[in-house]
Protein backbone atom coordinates (compact mmCIF):
# COMPACT_ATOMS: atom_id res chain seq x y z
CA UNK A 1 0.00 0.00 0.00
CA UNK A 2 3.06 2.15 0.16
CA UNK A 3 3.09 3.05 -3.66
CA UNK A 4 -0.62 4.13 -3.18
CA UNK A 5 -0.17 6.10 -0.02
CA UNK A 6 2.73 8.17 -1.90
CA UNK A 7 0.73 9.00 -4.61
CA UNK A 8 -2.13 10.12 -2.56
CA UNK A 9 0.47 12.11 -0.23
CA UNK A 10 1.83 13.50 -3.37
CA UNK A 11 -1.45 14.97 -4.95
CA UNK A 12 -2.26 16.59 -1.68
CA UNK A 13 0.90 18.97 -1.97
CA UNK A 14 0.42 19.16 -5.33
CA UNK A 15 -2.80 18.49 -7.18
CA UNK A 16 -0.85 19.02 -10.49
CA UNK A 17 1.79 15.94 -9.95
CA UNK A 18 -0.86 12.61 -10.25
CA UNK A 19 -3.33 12.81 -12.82
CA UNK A 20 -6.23 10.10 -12.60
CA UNK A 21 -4.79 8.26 -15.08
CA UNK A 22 -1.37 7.86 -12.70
CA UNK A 23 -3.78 7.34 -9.91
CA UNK A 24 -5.72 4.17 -12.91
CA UNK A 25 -2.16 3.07 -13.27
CA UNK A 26 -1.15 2.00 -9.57
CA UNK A 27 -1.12 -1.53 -8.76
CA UNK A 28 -3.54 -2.77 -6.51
CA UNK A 29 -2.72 -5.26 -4.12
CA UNK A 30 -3.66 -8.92 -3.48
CA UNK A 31 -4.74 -7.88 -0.05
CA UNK A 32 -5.11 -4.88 2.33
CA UNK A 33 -5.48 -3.99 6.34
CA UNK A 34 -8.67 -4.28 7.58
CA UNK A 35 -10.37 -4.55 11.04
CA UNK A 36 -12.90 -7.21 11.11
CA UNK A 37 -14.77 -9.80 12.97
CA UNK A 38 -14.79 -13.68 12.72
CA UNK A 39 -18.18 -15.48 12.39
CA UNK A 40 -16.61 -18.90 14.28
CA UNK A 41 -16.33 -15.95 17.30
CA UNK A 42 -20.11 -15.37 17.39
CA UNK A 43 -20.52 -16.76 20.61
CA UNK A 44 -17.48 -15.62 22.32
CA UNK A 45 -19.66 -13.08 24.56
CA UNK A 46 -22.65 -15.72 25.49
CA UNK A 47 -24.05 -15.35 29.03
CA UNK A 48 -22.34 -12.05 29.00
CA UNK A 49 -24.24 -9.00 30.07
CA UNK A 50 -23.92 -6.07 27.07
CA UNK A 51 -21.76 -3.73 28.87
CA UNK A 52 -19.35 -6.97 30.16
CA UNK A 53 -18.37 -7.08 26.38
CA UNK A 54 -15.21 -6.34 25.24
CA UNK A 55 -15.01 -4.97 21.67
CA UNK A 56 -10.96 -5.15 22.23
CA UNK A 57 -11.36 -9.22 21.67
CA UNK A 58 -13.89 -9.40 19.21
CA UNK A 59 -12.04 -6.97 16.70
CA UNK A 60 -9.21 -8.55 14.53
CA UNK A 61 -6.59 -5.94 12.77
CA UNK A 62 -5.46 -8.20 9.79
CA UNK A 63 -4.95 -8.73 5.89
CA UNK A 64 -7.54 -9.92 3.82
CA UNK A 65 -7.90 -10.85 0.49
CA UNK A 66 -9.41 -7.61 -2.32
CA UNK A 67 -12.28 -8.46 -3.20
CA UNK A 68 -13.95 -8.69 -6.86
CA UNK A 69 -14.84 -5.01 -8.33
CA UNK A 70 -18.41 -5.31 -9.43
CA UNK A 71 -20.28 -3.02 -12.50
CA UNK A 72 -21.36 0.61 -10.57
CA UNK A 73 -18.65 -0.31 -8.20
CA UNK A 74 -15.56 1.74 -6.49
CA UNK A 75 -12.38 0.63 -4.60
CA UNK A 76 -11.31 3.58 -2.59
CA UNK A 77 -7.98 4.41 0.18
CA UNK A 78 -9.22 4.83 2.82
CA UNK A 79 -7.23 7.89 4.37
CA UNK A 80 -9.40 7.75 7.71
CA UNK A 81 -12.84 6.57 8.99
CA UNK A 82 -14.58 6.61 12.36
CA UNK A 83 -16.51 4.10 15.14
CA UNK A 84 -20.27 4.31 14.80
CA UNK A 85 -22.85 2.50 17.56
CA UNK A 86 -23.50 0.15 14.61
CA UNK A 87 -19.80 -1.15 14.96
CA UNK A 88 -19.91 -1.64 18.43
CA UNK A 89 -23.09 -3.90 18.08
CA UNK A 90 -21.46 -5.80 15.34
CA UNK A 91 -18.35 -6.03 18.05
CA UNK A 92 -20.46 -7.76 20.61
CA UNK A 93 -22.47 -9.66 17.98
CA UNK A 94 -25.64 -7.76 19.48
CA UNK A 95 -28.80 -7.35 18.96
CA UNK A 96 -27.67 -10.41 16.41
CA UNK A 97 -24.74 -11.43 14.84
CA UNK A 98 -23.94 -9.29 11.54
CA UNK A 99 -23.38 -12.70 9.60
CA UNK A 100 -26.39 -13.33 9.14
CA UNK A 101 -27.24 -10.43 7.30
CA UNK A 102 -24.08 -10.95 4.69
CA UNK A 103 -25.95 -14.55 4.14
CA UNK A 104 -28.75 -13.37 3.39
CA UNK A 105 -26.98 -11.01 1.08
CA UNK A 106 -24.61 -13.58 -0.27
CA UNK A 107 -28.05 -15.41 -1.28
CA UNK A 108 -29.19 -12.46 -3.61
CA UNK A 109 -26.50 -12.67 -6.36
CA UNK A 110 -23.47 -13.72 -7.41
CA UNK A 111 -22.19 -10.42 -6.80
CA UNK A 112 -23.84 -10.46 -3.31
CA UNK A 113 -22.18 -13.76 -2.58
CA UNK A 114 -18.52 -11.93 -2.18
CA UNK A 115 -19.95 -10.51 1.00
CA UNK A 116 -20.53 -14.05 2.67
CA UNK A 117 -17.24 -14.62 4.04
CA UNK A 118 -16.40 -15.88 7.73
CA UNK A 119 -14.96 -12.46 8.66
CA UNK A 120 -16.42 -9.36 8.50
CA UNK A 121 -14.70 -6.05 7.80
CA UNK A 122 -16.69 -3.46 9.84
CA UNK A 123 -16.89 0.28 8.92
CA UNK A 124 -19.31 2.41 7.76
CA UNK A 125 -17.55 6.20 7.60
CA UNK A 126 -14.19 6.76 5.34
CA UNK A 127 -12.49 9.60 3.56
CA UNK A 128 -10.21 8.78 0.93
CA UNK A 129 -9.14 8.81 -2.37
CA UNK A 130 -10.38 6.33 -5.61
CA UNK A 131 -8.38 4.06 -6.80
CA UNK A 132 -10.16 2.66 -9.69
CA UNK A 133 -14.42 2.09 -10.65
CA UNK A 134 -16.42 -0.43 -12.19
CA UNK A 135 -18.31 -0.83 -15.64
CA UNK A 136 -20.71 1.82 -15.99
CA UNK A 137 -19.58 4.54 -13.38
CA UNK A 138 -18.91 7.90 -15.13
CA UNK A 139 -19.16 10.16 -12.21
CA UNK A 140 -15.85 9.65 -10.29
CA UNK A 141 -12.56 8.95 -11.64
CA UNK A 142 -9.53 7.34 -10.22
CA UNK A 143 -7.57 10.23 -7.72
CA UNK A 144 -11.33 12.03 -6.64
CA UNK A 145 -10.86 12.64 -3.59
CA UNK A 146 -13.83 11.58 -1.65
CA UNK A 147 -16.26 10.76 1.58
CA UNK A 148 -19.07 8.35 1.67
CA UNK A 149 -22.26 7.53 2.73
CA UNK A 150 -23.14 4.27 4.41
CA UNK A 151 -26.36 3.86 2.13
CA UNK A 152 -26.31 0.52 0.43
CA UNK A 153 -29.07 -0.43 -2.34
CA UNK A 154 -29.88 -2.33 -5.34
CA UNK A 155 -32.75 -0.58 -6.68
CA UNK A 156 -33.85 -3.24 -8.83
CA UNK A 157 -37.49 -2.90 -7.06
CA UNK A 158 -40.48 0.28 -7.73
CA UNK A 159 -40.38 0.24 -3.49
CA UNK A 160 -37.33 2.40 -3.70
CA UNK A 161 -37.33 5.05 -6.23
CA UNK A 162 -39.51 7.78 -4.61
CA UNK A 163 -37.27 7.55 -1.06
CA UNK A 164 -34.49 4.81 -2.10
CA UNK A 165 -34.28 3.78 1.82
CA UNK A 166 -37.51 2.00 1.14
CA UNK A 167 -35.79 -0.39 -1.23
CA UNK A 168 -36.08 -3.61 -0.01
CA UNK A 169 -32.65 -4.30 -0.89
CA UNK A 170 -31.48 -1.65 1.63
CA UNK A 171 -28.49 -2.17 3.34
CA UNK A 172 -26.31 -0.16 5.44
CA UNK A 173 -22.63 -0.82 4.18
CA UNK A 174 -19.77 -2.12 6.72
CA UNK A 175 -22.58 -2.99 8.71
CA UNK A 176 -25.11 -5.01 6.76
CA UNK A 177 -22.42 -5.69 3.97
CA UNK A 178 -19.11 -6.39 4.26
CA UNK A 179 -15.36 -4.57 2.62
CA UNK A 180 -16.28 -1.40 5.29
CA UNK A 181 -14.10 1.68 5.77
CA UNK A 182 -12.49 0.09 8.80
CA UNK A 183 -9.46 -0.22 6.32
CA UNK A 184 -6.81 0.43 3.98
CA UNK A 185 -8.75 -0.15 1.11
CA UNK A 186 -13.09 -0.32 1.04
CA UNK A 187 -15.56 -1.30 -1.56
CA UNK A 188 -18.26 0.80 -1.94
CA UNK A 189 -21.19 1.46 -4.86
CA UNK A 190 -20.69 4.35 -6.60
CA UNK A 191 -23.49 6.60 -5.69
CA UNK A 192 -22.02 6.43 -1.97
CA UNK A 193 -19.39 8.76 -3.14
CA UNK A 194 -20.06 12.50 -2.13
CA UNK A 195 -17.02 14.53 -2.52
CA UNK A 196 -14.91 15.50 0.48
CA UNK A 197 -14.81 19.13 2.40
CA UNK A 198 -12.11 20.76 1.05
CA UNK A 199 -11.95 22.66 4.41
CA UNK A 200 -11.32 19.20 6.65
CA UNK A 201 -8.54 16.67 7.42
CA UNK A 202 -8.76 13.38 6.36
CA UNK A 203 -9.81 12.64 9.94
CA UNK A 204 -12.34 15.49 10.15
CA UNK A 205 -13.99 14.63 6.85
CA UNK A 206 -14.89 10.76 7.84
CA UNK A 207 -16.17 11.39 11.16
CA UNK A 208 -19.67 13.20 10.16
CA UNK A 209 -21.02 10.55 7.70
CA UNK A 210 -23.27 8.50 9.21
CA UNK A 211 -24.28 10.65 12.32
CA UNK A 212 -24.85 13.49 10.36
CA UNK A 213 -26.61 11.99 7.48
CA UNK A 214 -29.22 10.71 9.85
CA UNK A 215 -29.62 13.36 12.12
CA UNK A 216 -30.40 15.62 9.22
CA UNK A 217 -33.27 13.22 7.77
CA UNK A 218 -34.20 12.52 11.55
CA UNK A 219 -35.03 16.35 11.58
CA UNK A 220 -34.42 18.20 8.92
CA UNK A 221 -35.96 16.27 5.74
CA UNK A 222 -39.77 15.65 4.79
CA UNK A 223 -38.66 12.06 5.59
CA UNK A 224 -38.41 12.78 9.05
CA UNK A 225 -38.88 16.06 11.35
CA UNK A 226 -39.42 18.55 8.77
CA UNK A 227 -38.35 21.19 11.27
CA UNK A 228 -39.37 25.06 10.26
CA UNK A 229 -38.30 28.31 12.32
CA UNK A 230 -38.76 28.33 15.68
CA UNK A 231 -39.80 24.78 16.40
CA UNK A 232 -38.71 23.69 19.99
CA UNK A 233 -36.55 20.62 19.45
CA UNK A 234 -36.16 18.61 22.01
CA UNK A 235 -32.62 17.08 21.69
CA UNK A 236 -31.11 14.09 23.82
CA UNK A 237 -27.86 13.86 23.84
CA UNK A 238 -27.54 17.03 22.69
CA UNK A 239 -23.46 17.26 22.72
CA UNK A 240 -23.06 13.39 21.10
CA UNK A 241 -22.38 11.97 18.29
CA UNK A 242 -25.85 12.09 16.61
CA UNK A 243 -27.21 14.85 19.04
CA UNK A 244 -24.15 17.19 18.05
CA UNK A 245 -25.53 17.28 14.74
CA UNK A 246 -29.28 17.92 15.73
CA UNK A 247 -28.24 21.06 17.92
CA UNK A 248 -26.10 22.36 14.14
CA UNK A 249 -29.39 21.89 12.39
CA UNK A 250 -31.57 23.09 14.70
CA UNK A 251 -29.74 26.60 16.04
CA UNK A 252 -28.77 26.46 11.44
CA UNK A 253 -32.50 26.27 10.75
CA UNK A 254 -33.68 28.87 13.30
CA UNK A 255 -35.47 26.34 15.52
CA UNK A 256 -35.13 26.24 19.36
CA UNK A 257 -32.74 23.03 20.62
CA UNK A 258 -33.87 22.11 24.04
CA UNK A 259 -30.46 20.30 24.76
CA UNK A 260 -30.27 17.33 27.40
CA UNK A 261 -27.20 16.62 28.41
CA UNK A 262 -25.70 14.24 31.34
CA UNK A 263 -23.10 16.48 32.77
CA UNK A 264 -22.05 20.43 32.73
CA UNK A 265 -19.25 19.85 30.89
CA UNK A 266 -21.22 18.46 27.74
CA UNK A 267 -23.73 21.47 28.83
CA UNK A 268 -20.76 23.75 28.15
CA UNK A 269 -20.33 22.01 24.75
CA UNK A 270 -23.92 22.71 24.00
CA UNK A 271 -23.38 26.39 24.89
CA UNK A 272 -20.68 26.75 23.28
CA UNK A 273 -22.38 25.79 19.87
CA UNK A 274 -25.21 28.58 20.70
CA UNK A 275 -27.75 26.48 22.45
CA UNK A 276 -29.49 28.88 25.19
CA UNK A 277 -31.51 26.50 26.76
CA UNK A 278 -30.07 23.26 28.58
CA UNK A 279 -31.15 20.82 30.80
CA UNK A 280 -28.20 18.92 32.64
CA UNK A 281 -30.35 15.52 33.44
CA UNK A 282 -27.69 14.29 36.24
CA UNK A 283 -28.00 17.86 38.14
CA UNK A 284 -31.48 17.96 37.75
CA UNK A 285 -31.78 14.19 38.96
CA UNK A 286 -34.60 12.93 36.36
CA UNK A 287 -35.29 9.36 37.42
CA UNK A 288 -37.93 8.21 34.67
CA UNK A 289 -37.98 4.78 35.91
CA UNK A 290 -38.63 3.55 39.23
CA UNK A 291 -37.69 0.13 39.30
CA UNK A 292 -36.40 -1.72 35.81
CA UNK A 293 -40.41 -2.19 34.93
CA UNK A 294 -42.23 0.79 36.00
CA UNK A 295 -41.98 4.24 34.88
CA UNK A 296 -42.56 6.92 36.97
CA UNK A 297 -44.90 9.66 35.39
CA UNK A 298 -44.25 12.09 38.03
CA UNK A 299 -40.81 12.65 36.44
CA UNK A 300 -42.33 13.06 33.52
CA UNK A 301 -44.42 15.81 34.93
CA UNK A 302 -41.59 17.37 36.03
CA UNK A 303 -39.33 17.40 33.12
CA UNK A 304 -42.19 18.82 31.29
CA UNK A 305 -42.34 21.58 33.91
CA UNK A 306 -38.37 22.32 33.30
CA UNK A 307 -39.01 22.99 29.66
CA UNK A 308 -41.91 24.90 29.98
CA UNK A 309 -39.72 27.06 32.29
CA UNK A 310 -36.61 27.51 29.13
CA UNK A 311 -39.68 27.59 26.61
CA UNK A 312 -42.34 30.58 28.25
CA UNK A 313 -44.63 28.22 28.93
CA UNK A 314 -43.87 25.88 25.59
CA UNK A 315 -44.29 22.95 24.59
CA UNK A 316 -41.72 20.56 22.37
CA UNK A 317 -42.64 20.37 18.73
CA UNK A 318 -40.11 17.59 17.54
CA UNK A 319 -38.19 14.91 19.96
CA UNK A 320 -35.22 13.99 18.52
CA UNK A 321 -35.02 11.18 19.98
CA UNK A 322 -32.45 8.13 20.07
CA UNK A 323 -31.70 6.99 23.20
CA UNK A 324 -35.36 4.45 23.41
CA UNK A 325 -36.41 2.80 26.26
CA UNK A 326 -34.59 5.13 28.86
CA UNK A 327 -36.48 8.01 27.84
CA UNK A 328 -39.34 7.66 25.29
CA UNK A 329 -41.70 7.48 27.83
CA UNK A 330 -40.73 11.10 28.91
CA UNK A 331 -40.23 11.91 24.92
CA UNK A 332 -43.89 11.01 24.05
CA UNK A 333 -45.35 12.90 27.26
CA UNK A 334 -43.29 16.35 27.00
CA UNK A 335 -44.22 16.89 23.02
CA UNK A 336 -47.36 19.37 22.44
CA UNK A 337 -50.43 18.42 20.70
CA UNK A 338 -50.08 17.49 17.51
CA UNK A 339 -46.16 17.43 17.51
CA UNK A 340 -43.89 14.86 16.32
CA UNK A 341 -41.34 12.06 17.97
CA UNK A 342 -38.91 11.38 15.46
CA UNK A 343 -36.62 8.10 16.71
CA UNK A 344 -33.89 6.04 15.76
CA UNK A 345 -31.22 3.97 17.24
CA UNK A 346 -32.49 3.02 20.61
CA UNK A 347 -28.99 3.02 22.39
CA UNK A 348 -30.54 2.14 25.66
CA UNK A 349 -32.96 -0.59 24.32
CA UNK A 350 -35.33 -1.53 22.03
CA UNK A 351 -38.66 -2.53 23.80
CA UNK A 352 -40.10 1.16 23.95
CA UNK A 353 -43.07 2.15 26.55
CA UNK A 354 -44.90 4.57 26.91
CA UNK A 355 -48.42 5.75 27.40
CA UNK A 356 -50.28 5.69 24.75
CA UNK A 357 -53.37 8.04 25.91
CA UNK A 358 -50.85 10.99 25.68
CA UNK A 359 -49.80 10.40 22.28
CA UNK A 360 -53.64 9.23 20.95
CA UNK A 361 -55.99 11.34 22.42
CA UNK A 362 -53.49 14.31 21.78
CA UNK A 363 -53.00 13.61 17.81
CA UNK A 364 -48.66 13.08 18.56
CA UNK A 365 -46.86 11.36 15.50
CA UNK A 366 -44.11 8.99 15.88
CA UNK A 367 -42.28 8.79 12.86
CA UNK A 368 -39.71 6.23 12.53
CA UNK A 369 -35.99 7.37 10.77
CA UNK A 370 -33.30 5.33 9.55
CA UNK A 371 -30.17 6.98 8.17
CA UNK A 372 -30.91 8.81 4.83
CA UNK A 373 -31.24 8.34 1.53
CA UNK A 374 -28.55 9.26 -1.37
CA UNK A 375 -29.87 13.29 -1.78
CA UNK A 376 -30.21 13.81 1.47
CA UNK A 377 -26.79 12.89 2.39
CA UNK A 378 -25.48 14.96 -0.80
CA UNK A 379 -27.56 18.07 1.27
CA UNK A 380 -26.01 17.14 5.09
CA UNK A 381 -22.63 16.72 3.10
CA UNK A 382 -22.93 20.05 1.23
CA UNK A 383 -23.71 21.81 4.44
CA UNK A 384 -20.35 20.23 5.76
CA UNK A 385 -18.37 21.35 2.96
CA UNK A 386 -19.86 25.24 3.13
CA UNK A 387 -18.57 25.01 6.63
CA UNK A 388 -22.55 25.36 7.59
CA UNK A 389 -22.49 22.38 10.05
CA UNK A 390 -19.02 21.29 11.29
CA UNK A 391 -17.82 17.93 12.49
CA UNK A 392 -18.16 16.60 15.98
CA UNK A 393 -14.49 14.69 16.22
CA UNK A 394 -13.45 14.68 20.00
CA UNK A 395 -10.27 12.21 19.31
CA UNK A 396 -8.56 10.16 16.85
CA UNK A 397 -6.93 6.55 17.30
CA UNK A 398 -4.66 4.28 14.72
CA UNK A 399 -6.06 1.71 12.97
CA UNK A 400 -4.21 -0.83 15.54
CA UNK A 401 -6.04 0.77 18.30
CA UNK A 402 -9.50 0.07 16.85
CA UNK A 403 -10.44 -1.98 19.91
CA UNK A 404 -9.77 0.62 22.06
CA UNK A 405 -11.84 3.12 20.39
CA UNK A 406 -15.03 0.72 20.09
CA UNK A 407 -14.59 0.11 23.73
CA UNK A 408 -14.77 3.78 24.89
CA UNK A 409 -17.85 4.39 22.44
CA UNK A 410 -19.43 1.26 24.01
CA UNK A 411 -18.91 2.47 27.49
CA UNK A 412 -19.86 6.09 26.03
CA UNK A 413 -16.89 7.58 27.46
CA UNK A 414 -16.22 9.92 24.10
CA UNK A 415 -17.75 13.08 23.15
CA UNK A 416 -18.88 13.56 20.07
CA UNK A 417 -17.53 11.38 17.25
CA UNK A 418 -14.13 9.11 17.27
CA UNK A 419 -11.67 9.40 14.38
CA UNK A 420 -10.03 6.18 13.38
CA UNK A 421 -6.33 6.90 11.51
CA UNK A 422 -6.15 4.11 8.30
CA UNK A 423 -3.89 5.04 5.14
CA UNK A 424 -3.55 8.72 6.76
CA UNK A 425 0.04 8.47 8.66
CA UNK A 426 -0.93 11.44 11.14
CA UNK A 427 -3.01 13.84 11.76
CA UNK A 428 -4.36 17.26 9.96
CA UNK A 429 -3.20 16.20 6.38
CA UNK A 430 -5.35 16.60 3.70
CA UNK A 431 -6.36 19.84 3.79
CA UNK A 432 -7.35 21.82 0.89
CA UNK A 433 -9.05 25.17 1.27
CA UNK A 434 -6.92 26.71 3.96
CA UNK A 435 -9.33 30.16 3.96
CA UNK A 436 -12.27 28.50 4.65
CA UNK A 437 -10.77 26.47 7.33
CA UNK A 438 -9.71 29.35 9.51
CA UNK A 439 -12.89 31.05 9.02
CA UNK A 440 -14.32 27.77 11.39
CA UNK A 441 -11.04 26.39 12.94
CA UNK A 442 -13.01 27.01 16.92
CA UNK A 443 -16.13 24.94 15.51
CA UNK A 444 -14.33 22.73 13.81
CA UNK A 445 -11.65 21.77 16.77
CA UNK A 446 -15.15 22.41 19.44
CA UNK A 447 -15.02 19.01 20.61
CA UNK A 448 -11.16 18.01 20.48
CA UNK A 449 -10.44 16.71 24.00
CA UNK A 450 -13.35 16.91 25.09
């Protein structure tokens, strides 16, 4: 991979040195770095409970074998990518093993079949360069510098072509496929590609992908939210990964973030981004469960109470809501008549509750969102690359210290988003548009060390 990693190291000081026909000329190799799991290891964690899992001995750093370029196809370097929830469940091989969804994929085609392999290499964020595309993709040459998004369909079905994430062949890719951007090298379809902020390191440029994608059809799109001016937007996690995102878009759209956060120094992160009203959930001591299976709608009361008081006596118009069973209960009380729960994720579990008289006889929607179709990742991408929304990357590990990294997302001891070094040899290279980048260089570095 050396020959590849000078070229790309050579474009980025001079874009005039390695033309995409140098960049069609390199050699690919036999094999490449990748971080995977192993199917025979399935069971490893059995009896275990969730947080007793140790991502650290379920992820493999190792070499595996290229695989087949397909028509509408792209191998890309991967420069950098970042740890997602999704890779953590595929880590501990909850809520099920990710091998059975590449069988079921490897049962679709022969093309699908390459996917069915007894290791999986996990990803689903890169930035990085192309190397070389399949029969029938004009867009994006060998040497584009690029990002992607984790949306992975077929589109051979009508179900898909008004809102492609209703394809029944959706996938998400590095999670529900396998060659993710865990790696030196990934396989990705073409219309994945989205090109990369000019403004961002290679680091930088990965880590929004998938978090911002779907927080901006959570709330943003028709699909989801379809937040206006001066919605209040109730926002969990408001300084995270996903909620980090939802606070951009809803101070960016002129909306009202409610933030929740879990400690003052993530409400000082909030703050900091131009939030005005915060709720720090561990000062305030909201209990919404009493025991493990009985909620307690007195806390619910009270929380309701708390935003009233930040609001003047308002009500929430969109939840953003992720975290599930911890808090939906709450979620579906606090939003006004007629207003909208928009979920996803379900970080704290998946068996939701919550009273349905408040959300009936009070005309409440609960619209279900699941990452975000190829336009409106081109839109949350574009507002990264206009310096509109910024990233949310708090630190950065090596490729070797993958394990590491899942861990600390697992036990939710990051802020924001995780960086994950692959091709890239350090960080803050591959920076292009050095004016824009100092216009933003305090939003952009808002979470580092945090």
């Amino acid at each position: 991979m050396q020959h590849i990693l000078d070229a790309i190291m050579a474009a980025t000081e001079d874009p005039q040195s390695t033309t995409a026909a140098d960049f069609a000329a390199l050699e690919l190799p036999e094999s490449y770095r990748a971080v995977t799991v192993h199917k025979d290891e399935a069971e490893m964690f059995a009896g275990l409970d969730a947080k007793e899992k140790d991502p650290r001995k379920s992820l493999h750093v190792e070499d595996v074998a290229l695989p087949e370029l397909g028509p509408g196809e792209a191998y890309v370097a991967v420069m950098a990518s970042a740890i997602n929830y999704n890779t953590v469940w595929t880590s501990i091989f909850e809520p099920v093993s990710t091998f059975g969804f590449l069988e079921r994929y490897g049962k679709l085609s022969p093309l699908g079949k390459r996917h069915d392999l007894p290791y999986h290499v996990v990803g689903s964020d890169l930035s990085g360069v192309v190397l070389a595309t399949g029969a029938g993709v004009t867009k994006w040459v060998p040497g584009t510098e690029v990002v992607a998004h984790c949306l992975s369909v077929e589109m051979e079905s009508p179900d898909g072509h008004n809102d492609s994430m209703l394809d029944p062949e959706q996938r998400i890719w590095g999670f529900e496929t396998n060659f993710g951007g865990l790696a030196h090298i990934a396989l990705v379809k073409a219309n994945q590609l989205m090109p990369k902020p000019a403004h961002l390191t290679w680091e930088e440029a990965a880590s929004p992908g998938l978090v911002n994608c779907t927080a901006y059809r959570q709330l943003v799109s028709k699909n989801g939210g379809d937040m206006k001016q001066g919605d209040n937007v109730l926002i969990w996690g408001a300084s995270g990964g996903l909620g980090g995102f939802a606070t951009q878009y809803a101070l960016n759209g002129g909306a009202n973030p409610v933030c929740v956060v879990s400690n003052e120094e993530k409400a000082a992160i909030a703050r900091s981004m131009g939030a005005e009203m915060v709720i720090n959930r561990s000062e305030a001591d909201l209990k919404f469960w009493k025991d493990e299976h009985t909620q307690d709608p007195k806390e619910w009361r009270r929380f309701g109470g708390m935003i009233r008081d930040l609001t003047g006596g308002e009500d929430i118009d969109i939840v953003f809501e992720h975290p599930g069973r911890e808090t939906f209960g709450a979620s579906v009380y606090v939003t006004r008549k007629g207003g909208t729960i928009t979920t996803c994720a379900s970080t704290s579990g998946y068996m939701h509750e919550y009273d349905n008289r408040y959300l009936w006889m009070n005309l409440k929607k609960i619209i279900s969102s699941h990452f975000a179709n190829y336009r409106e990742s081109w839109e949350a991408n574009r507002l990264i690359a206009k310096g509109k929304i910024h990233p949310t990357l708090s630190r950065t590990y090596s490729l070797d210290e993958v394990g590491q990294a899942a861990l600390d997302v697992h036990h939710n001891k990051h802020q924001g988003k995780v960086g994950v070094l692959c091709l890239a040899p350090e960080e803050g290279l591959g920076v292009r548009d050095h004016e824009l980048r100092d216009q933003h260089l305090e939003a952009i570095n808002r979470f580092r060390g945090v």
